[in-house]
C-alpha atoms as a PDB file:
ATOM      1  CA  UNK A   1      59.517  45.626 132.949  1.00  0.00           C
ATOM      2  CA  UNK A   2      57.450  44.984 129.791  1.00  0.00           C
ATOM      3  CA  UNK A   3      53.829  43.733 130.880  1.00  0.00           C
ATOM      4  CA  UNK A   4      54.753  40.545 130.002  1.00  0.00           C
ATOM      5  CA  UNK A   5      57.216  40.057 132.494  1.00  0.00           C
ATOM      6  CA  UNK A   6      55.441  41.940 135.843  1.00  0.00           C
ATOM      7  CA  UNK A   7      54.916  39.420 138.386  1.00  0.00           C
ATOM      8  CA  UNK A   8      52.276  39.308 140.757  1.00  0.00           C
ATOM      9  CA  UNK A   9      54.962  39.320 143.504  1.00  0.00           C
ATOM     10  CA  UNK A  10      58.137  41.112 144.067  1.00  0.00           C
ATOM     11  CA  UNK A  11      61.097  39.241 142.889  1.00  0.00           C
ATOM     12  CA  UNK A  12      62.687  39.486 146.248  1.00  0.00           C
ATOM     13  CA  UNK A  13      64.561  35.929 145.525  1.00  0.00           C
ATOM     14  CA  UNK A  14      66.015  37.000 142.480  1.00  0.00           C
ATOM     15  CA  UNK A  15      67.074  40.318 143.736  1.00  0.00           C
ATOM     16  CA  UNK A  16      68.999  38.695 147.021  1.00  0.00           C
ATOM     17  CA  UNK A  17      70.625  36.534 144.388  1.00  0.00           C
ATOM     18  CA  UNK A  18      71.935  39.303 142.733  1.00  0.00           C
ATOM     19  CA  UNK A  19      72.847  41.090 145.644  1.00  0.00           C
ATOM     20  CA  UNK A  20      74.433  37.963 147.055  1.00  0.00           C
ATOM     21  CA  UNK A  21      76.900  37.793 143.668  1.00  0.00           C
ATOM     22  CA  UNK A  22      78.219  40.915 144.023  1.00  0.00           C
ATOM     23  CA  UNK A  23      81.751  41.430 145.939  1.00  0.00           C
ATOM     24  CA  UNK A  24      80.191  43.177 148.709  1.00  0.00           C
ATOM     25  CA  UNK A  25      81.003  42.379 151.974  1.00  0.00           C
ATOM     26  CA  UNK A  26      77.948  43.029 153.844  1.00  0.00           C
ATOM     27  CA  UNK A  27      74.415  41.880 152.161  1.00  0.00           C
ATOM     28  CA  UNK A  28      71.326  43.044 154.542  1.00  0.00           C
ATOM     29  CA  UNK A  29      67.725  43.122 154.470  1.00  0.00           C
ATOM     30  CA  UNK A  30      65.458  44.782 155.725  1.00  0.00           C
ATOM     31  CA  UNK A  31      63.075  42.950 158.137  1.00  0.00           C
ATOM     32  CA  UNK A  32      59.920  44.352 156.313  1.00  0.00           C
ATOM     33  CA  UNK A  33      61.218  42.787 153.001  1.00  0.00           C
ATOM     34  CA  UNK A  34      62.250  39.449 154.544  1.00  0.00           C
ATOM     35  CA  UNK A  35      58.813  39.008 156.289  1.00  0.00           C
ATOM     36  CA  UNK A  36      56.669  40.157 153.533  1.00  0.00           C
ATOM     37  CA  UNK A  37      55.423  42.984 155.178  1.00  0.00           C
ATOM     38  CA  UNK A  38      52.678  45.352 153.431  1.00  0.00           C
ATOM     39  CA  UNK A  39      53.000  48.239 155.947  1.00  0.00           C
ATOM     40  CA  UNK A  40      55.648  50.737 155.115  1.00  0.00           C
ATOM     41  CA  UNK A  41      57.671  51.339 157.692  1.00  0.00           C
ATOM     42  CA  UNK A  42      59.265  54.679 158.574  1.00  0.00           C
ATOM     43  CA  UNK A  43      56.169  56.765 157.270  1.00  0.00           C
ATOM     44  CA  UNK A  44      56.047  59.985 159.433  1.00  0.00           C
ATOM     45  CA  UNK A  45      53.368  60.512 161.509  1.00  0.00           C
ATOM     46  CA  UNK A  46      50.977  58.368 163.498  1.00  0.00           C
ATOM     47  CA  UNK A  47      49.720  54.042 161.428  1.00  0.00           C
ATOM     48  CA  UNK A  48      46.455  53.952 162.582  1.00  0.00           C
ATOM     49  CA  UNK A  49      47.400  55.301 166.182  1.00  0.00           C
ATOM     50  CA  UNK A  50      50.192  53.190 166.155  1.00  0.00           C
ATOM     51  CA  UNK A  51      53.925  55.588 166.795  1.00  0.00           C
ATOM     52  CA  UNK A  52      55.621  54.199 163.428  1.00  0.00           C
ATOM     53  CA  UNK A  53      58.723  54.404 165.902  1.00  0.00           C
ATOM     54  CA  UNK A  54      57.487  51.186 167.758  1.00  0.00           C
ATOM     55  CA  UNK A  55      56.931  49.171 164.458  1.00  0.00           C
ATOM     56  CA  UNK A  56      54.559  46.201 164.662  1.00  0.00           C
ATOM     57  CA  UNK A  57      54.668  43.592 162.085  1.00  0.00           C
ATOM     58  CA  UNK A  58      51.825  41.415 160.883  1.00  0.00           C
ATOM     59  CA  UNK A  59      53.276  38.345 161.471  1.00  0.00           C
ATOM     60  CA  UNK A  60      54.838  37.242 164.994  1.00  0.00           C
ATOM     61  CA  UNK A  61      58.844  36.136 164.893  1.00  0.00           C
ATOM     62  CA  UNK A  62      57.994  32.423 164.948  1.00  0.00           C
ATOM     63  CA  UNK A  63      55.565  32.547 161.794  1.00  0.00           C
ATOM     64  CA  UNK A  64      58.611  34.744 159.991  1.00  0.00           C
ATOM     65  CA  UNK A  65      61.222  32.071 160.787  1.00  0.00           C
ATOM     66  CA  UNK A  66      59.156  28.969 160.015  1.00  0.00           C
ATOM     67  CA  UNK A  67      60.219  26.738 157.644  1.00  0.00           C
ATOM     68  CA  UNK A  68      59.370  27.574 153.948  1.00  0.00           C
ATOM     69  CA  UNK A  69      59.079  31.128 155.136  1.00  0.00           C
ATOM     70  CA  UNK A  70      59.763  33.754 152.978  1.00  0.00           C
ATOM     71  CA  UNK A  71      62.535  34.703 155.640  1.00  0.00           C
ATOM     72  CA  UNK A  72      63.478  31.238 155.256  1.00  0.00           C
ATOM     73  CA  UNK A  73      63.501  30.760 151.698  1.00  0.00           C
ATOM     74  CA  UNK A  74      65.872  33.763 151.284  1.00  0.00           C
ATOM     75  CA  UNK A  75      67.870  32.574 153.411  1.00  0.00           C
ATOM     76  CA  UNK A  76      68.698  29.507 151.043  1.00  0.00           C
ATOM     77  CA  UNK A  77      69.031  31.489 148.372  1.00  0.00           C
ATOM     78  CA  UNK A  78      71.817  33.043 150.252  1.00  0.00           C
ATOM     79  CA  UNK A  79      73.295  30.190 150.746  1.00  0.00           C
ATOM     80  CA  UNK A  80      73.101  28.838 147.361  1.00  0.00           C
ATOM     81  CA  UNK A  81      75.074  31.952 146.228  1.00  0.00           C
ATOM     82  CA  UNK A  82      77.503  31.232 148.483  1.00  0.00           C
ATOM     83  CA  UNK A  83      76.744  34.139 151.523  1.00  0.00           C
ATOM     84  CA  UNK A  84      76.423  31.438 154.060  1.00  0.00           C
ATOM     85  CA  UNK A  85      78.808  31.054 157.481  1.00  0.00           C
ATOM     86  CA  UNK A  86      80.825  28.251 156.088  1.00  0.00           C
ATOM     87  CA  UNK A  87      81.662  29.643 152.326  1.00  0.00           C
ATOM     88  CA  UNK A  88      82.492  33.318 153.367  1.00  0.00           C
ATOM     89  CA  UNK A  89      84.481  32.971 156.230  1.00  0.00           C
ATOM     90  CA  UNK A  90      87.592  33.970 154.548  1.00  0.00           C
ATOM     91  CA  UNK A  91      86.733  36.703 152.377  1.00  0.00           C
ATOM     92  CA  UNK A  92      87.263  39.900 154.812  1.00  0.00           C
ATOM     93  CA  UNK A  93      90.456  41.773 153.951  1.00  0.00           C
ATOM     94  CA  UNK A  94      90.487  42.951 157.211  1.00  0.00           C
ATOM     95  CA  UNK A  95      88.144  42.483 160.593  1.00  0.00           C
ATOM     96  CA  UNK A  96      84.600  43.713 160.515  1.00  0.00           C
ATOM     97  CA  UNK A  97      84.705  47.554 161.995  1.00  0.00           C
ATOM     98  CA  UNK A  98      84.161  46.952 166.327  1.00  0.00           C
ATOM     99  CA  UNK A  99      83.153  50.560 166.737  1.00  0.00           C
ATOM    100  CA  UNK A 100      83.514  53.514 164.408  1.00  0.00           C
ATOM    101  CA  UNK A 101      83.719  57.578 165.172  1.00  0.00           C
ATOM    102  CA  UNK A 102      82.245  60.383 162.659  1.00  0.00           C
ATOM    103  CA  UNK A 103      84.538  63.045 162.193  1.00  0.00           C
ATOM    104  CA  UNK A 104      82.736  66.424 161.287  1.00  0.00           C
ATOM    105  CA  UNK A 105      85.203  68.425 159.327  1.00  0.00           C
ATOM    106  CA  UNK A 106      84.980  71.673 159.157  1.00  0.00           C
ATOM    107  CA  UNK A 107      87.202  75.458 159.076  1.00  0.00           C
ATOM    108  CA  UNK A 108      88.155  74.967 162.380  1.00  0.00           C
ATOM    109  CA  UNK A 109      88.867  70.566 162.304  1.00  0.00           C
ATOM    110  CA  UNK A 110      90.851  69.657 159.532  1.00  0.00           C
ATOM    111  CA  UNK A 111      92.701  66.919 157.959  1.00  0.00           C
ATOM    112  CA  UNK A 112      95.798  67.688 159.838  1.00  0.00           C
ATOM    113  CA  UNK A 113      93.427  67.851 162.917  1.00  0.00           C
ATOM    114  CA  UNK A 114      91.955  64.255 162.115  1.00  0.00           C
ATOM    115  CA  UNK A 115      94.976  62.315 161.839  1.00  0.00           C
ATOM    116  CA  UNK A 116      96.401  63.944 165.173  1.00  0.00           C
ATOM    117  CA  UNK A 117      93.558  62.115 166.779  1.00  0.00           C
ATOM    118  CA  UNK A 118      93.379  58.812 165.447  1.00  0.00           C
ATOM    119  CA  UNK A 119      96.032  57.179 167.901  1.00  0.00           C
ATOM    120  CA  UNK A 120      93.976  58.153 170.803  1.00  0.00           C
ATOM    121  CA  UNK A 121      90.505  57.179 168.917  1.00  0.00           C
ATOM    122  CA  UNK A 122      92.492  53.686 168.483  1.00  0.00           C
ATOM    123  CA  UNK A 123      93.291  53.801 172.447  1.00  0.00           C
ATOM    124  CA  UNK A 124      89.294  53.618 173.006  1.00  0.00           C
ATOM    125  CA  UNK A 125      88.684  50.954 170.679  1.00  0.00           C
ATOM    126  CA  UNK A 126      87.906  52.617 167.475  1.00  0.00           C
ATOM    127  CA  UNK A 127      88.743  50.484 164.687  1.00  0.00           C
ATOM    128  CA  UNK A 128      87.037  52.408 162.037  1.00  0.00           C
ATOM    129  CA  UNK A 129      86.573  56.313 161.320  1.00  0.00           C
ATOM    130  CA  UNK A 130      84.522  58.178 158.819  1.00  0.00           C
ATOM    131  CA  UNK A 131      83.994  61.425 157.914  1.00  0.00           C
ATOM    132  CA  UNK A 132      81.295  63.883 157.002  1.00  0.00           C
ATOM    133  CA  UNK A 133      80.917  65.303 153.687  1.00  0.00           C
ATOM    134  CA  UNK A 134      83.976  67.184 152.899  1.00  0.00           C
ATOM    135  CA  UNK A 135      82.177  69.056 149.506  1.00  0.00           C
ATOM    136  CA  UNK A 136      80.610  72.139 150.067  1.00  0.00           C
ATOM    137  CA  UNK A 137      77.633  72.703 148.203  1.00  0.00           C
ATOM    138  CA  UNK A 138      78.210  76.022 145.753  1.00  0.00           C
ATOM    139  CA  UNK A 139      75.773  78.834 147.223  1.00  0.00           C
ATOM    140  CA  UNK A 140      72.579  79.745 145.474  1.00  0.00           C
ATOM    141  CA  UNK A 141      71.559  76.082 144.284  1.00  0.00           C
ATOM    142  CA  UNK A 142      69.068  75.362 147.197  1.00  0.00           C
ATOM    143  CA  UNK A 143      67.633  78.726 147.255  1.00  0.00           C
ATOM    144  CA  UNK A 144      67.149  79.352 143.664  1.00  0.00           C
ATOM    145  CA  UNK A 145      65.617  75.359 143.459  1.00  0.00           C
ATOM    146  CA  UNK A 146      62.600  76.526 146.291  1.00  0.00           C
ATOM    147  CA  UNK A 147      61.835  80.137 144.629  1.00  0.00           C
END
């Protein structure tokens, strides 16, 4: 952004606006974000002999929620874009997924071999499958990249 335009603050609002325009289905974010959190989370290794797996926020769940939150605020803006309850209730094409399955392809599980399974995947209640990659990366790139 030219200097003219930097804010002091991250323009969060304006940025879950956008996101809330587009024709996405799902619009998430991250707790961190929505509480105004300074401490990245994920980092590896040890925050201040804290395991980053057990992540501890600065603020407790009733000062995020609070009225005129940040959490709060956001979601209005949601709202006002139309990604509330009320407004998007009809705009699935089809149910949200109730469980998925990853399906690893590889020399010995095909295509062929995929679609042979899906009636029983559907018998456990898997409504939605995906896949791993299904490019193989050419040979030589990695290695000659570290060297």
């Amino acid at each position: 952004l030219p200097a003219e335009q930097v804010t002091e603050e991250p323009p969060l609002e304006a940025t879950i606006r956008y996101l809330a325009r587009t024709s996405s289905v799902l619009t998430a974010v991250q707790i961190e974000d929505a509480s105004g959190e300074l401490n990245q989370p994920n980092m590896p290794g040890m925050d201040v002999g804290h395991p980053n797996w057990r992540r501890r926020l600065s603020n407790n769940v009733e000062d995020i929620a609070t009225p005129g939150s940040l959490m709060a605020r956001l979601a209005v803006a949601l709202a006002e874009e139309g990604r509330d309850v009320r407004s998007r209730r009809s705009t699935l094409a089809a149910s949200p997924p109730r469980a998925t399955y990853r399906m690893q392809f590889h020399k010995d599980f095909t295509f062929d071999d995929a679609v042979k399974i899906v009636p029983y995947l559907a018998k456990l209640g898997i409504s939605h499958v995906y896949s791993s990659p299904i490019q193989a990366r050419l040979l030589g790139d990695a290695e000659e990249a570290r060297s």
